[in-house]
C-alpha atoms as a PDB file:
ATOM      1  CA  UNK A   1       0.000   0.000   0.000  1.00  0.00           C
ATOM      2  CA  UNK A   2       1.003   3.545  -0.590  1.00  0.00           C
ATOM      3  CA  UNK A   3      -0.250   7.249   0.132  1.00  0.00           C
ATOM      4  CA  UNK A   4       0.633   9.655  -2.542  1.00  0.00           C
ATOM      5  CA  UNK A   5      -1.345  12.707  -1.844  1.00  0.00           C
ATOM      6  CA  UNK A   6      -4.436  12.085  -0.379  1.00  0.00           C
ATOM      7  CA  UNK A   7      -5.032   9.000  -2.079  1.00  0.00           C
ATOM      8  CA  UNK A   8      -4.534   4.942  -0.827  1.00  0.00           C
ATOM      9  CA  UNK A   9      -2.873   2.637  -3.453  1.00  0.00           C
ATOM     10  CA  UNK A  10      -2.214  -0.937  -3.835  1.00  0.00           C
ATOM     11  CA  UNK A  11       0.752  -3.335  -5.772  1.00  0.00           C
ATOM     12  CA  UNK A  12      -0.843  -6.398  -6.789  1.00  0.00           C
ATOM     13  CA  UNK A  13       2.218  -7.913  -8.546  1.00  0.00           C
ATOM     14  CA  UNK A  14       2.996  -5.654 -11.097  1.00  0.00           C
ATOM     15  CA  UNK A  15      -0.335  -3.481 -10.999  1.00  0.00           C
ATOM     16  CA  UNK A  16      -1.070  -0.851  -9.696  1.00  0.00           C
ATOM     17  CA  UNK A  17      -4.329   0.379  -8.066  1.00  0.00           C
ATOM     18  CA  UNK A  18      -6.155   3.396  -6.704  1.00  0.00           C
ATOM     19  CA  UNK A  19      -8.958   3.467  -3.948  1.00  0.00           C
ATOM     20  CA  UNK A  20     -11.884   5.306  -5.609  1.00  0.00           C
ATOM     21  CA  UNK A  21     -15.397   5.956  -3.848  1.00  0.00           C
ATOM     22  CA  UNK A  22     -16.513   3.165  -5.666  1.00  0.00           C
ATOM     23  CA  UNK A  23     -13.586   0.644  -5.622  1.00  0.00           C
ATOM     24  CA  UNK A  24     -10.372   0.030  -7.174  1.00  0.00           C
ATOM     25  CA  UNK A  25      -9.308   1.466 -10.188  1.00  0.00           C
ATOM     26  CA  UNK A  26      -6.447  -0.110 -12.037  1.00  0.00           C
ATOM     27  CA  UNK A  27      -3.801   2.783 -12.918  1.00  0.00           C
ATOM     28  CA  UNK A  28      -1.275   0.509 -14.867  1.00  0.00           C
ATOM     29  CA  UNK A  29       2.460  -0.572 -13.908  1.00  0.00           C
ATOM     30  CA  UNK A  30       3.813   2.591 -12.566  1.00  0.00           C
ATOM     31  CA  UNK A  31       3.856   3.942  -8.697  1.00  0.00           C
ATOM     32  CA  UNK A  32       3.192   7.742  -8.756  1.00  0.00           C
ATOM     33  CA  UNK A  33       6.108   9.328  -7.739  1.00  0.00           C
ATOM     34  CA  UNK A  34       6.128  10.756  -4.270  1.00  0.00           C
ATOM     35  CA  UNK A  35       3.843   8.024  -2.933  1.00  0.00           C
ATOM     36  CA  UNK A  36       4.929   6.620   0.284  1.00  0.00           C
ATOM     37  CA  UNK A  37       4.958   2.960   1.316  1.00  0.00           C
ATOM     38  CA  UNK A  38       2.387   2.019   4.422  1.00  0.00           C
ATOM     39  CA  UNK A  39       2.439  -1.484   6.225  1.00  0.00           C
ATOM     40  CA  UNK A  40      -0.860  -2.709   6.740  1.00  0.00           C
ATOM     41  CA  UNK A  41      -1.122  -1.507   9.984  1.00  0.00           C
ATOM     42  CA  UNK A  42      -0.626   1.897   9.023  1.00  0.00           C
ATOM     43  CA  UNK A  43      -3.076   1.251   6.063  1.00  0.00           C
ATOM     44  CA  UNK A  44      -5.671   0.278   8.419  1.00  0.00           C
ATOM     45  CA  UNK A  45      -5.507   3.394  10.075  1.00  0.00           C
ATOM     46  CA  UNK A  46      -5.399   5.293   6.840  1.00  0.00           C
ATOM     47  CA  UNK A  47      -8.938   3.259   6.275  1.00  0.00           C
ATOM     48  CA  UNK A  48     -10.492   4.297  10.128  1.00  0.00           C
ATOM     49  CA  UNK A  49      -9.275   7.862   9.813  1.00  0.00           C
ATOM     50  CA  UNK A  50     -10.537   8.162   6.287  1.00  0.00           C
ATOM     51  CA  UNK A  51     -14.308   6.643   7.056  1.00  0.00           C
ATOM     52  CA  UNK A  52     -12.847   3.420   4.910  1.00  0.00           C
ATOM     53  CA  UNK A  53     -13.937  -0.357   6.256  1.00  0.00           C
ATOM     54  CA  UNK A  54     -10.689  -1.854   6.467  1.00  0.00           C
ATOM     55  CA  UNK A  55     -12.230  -5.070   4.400  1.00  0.00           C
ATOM     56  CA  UNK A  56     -11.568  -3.028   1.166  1.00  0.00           C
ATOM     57  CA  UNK A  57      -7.341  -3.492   1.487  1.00  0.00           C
ATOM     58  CA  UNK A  58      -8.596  -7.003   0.980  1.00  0.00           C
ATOM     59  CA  UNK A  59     -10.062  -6.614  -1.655  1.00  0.00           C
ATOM     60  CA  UNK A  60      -7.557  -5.061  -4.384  1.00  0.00           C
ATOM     61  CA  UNK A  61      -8.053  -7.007  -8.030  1.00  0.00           C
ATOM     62  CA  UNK A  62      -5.944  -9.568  -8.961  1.00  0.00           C
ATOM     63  CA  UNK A  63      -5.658  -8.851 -12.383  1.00  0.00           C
END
């Protein structure tokens, strides 16, 4: 997982994904730059301070 700005992403192998208000959007094989890495602890916090259900982290496409 990663923060870059505002925003929660997620590395599933070599893609990369964005949490939208709707879900995850696939962005393609590139990390923004200036995006920085969170464990999944700090992830999960990202998710209670944002209003996010923490289920969502598990549930990043597998495309």
């Amino acid at each position: 997982m990663a923060y870059p700005g505002g925003r929660l992403l997620a590395l599933r192998g070599t893609d990369v994904h964005v949490l939208a208000p709707d879900g995850w959007i696939h962005l393609g094989h590139t990390t923004p730059a200036g995006a920085t890495w969170l464990t999944r602890d700090l992830a999960e916090q990202w998710c209670a301070e944002s209003g996010t259900a923490p289920e969502v982290l598990d549930s990043v496409p597998t495309r």
